[in-house]
Structures are given as C-alpha cells and as structure tokens.
Protein backbone atom coordinates (compact mmCIF):
# COMPACT_ATOMS: atom_id res chain seq x y z
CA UNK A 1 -52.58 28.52 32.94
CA UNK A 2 -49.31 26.73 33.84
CA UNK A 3 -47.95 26.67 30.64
CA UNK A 4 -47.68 29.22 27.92
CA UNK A 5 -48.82 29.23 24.11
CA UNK A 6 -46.51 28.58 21.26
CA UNK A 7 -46.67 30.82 18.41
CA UNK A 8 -44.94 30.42 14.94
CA UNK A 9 -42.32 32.15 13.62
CA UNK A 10 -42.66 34.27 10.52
CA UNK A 11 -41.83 32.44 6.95
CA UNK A 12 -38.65 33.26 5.80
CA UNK A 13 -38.46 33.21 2.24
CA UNK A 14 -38.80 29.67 1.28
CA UNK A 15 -36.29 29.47 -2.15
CA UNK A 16 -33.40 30.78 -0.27
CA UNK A 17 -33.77 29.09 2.78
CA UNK A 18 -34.45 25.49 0.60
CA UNK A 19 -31.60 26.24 -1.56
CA UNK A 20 -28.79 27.10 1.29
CA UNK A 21 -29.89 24.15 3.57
CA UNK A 22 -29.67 21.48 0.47
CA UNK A 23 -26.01 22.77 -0.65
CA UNK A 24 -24.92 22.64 3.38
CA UNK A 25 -26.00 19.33 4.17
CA UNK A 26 -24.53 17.67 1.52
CA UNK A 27 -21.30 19.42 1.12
CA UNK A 28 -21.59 18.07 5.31
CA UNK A 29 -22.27 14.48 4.45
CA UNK A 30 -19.57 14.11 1.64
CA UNK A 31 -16.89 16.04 3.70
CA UNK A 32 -16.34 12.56 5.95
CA UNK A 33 -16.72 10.18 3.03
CA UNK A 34 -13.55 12.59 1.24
CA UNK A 35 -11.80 12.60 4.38
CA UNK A 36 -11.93 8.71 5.07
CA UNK A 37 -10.73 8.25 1.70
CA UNK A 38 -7.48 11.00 2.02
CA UNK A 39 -6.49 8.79 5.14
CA UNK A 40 -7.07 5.63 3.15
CA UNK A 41 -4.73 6.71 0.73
CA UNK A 42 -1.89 7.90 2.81
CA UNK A 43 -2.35 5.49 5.17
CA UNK A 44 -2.25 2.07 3.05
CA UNK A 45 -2.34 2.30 -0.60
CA UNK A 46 0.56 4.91 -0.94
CA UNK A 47 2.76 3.09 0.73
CA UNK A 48 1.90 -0.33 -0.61
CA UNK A 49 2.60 1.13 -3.84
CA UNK A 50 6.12 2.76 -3.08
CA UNK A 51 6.87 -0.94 -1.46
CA UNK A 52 6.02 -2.83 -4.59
CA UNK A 53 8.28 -0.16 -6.75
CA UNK A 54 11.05 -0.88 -4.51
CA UNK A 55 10.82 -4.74 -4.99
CA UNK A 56 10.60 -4.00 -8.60
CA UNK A 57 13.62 -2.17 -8.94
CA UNK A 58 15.20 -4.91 -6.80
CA UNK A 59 14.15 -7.42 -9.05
CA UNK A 60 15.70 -5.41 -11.91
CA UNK A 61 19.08 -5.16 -10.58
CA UNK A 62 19.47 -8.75 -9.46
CA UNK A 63 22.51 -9.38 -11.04
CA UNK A 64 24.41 -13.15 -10.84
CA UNK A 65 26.13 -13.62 -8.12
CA UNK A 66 24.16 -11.30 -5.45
CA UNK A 67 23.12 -13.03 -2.14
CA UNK A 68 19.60 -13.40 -2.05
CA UNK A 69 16.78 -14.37 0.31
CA UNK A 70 13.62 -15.83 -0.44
CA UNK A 71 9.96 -15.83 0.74
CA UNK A 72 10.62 -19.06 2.27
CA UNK A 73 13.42 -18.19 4.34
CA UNK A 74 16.20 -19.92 1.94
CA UNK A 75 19.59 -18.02 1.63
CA UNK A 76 21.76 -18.75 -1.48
CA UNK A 77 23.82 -16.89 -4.22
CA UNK A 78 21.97 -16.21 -7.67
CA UNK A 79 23.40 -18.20 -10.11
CA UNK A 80 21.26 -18.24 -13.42
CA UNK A 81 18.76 -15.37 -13.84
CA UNK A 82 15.50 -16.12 -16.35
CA UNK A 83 12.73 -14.02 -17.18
CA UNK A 84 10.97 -15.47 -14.30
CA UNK A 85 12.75 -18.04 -12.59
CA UNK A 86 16.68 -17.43 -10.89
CA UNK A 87 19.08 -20.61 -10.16
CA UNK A 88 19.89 -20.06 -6.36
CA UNK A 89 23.02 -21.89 -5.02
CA UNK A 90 22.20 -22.58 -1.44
CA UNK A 91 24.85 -25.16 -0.68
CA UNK A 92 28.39 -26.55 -2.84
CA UNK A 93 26.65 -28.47 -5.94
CA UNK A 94 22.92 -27.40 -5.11
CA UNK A 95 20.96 -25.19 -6.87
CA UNK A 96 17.73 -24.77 -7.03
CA UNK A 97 14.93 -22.97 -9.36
CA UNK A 98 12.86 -19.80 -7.95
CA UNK A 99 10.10 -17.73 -9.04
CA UNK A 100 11.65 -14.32 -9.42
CA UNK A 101 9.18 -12.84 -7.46
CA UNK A 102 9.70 -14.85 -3.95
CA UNK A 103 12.95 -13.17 -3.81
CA UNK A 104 12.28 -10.86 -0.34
CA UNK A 105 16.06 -8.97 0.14
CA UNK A 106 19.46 -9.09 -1.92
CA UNK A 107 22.29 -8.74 1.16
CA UNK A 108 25.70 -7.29 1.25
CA UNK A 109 28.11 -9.48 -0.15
CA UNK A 110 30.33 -11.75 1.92
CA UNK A 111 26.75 -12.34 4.61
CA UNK A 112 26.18 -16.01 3.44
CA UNK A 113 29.85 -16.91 4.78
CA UNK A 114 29.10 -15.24 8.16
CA UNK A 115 26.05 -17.62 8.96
C-alpha cells in the first residue's frame, strides 16, 4: 500500500475540553471588537470632546471688546454680548448680529489694526 491508515486519537474528556474551547474563542473574538473600540476612543471622540470644552470655555469668557473671528472668516470687535447672539463691529458704524456659536478664535488685542 502507498499510503498508510489513519487511526483516531483517544477521547479526551469531553466537559473539559467543551468548556475551555467555548471560554477561549470568545474571550478571542471580543478581544478585537474591545480593542477597535479603545482606539476609537483615543483616537476621535476624546479629543473631539476636549475641543468642544475648549470652545465652551471660550465662549464663556468672551468679554466686550475682545477681537473675534467667525466661522465665516469675518474679523470684528465684540460689541454687545446676548445669550446667543454677540454684536460684532467689523468696520467704523457697522455691526452686525452673530450666533454665539460661529465664533472660531478670540485674538490678542491690537491684531484687527495690524490687517
């Protein structure tokens, strides 16, 4: 004969061995579900979070008179704050109304004279 026979192996006891392959497989397939949701976190939700507590705090301690920027791009001085809306002077005798929340940066004093 050119090729050999096969024989069994011997049982090993069937509660241990069905009990210690159940608890390793699926402590295996839940390890890379945890893991992708660690780097998740750390990745992109903590620091979305620490960005919107910054802009928060900003928002807090806009104060009149600060030199703001806005989502759109428009530079002016704060001249009225609301609950939700802020008066921005962005030229002599022009002021306009802006949701609170567009406001991206407050800069240095003294900036809006240098552009």
């Amino acid at each position: 004969m050119l090729i050999s026979n096969a024989y069994a192996q011997p049982a090993a006891d069937a509660g241990q061995a069905a009990a210690a392959g159940s608890m390793g497989s699926s402590l295996g397939s839940l390890l890379p579900f945890i893991l992708m949701i660690a780097v998740l976190y750390f990745l992109m939700i903590r620091p979305q979070m620490k960005r919107a507590k910054e802009h928060k705090s900003m928002l807090e301690a806009l104060a009149k008179g600060d030199e703001v920027i806005t989502g759109g791009g428009i530079a002016g001085k704060v001249a009225e704050l609301g609950d939700n809306f802020v008066q921005v002077e962005i030229a002599a005798n022009t002021v306009i109304a802006v949701q609170k929340q567009t406001i991206t940066a407050v800069l240095p004093k003294g900036t809006l004279k240098s552009l």
